[in-house]
C-alpha atoms as a PDB file:
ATOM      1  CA  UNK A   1      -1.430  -5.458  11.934  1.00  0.00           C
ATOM      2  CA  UNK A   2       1.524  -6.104   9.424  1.00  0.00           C
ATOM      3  CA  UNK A   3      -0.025  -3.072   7.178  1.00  0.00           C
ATOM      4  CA  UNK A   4       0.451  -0.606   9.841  1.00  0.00           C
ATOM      5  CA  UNK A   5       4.120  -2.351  11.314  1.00  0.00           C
ATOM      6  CA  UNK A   6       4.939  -2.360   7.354  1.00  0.00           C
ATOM      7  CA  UNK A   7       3.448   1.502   7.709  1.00  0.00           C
ATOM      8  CA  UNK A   8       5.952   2.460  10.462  1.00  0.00           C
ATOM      9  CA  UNK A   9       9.346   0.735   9.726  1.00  0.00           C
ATOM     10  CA  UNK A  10       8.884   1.851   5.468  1.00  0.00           C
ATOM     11  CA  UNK A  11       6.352   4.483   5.762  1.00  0.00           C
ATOM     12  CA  UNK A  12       2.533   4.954   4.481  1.00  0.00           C
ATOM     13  CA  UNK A  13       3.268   4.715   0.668  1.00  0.00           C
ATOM     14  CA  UNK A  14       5.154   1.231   0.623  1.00  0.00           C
ATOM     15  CA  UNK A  15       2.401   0.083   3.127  1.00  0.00           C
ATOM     16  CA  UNK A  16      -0.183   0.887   0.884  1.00  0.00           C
ATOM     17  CA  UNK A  17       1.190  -0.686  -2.469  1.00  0.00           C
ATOM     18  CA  UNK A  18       1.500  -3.669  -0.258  1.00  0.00           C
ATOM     19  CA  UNK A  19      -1.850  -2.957   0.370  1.00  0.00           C
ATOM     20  CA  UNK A  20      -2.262  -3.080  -3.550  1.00  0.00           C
ATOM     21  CA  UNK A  21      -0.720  -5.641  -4.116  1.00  0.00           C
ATOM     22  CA  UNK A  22      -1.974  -8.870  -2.061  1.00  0.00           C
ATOM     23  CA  UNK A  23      -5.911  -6.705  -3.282  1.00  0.00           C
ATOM     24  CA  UNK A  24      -6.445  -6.370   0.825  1.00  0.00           C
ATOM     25  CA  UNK A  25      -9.458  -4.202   0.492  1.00  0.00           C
ATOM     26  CA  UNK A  26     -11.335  -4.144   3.653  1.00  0.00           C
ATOM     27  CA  UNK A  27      -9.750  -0.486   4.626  1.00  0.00           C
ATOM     28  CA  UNK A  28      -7.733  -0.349   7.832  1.00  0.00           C
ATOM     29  CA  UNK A  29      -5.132   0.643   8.710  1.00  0.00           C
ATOM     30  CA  UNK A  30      -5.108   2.483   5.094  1.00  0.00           C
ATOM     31  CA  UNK A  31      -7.544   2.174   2.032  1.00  0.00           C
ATOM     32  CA  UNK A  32      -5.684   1.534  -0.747  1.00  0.00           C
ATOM     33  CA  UNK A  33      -6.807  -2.263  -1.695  1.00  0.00           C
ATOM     34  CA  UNK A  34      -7.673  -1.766  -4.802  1.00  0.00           C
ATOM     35  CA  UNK A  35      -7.033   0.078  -8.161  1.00  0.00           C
ATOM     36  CA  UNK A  36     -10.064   2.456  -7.646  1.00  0.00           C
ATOM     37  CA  UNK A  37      -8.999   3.204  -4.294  1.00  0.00           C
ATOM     38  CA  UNK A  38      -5.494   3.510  -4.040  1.00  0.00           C
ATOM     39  CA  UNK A  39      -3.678   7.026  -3.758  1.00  0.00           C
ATOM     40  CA  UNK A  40      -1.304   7.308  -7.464  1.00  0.00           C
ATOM     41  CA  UNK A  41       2.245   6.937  -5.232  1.00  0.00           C
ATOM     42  CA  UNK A  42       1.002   3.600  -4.296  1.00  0.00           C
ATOM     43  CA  UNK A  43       0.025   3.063  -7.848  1.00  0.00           C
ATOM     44  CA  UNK A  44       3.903   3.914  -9.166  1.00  0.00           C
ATOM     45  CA  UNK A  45       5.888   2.732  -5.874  1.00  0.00           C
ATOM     46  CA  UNK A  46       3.784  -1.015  -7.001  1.00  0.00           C
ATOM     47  CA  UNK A  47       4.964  -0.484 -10.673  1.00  0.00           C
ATOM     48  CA  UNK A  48       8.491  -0.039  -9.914  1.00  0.00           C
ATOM     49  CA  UNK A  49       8.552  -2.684  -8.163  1.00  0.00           C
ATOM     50  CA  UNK A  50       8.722  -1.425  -4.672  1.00  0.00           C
ATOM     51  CA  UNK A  51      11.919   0.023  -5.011  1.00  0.00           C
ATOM     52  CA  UNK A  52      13.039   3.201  -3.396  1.00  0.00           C
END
């Protein structure tokens, strides 16, 4: 449920290097859990430390 409030209020991409980050990989709301499976802009928003 925080994924997808996360997903609203900052949008898909920081959701999903949130995602990355705490290595949530069961799938919903998004699938982007781990390394393998996470889309690149998740990959980069993560390295940069979450900042916009």
């Amino acid at each position: 449920m925080a994924l997808a409030l996360v997903g609203r209020i900052a949008g898909r991409t920081t959701a999903e290097a949130i995602q990355l980050m705490i290595e949530y990989d069961p799938q919903p709301p998004f699938d982007a859990g781990s390394l393998a499976k996470a889309p690149r802009a998740a990959k980069d928003l993560l390295k940069a430390g979450l900042n916009r």
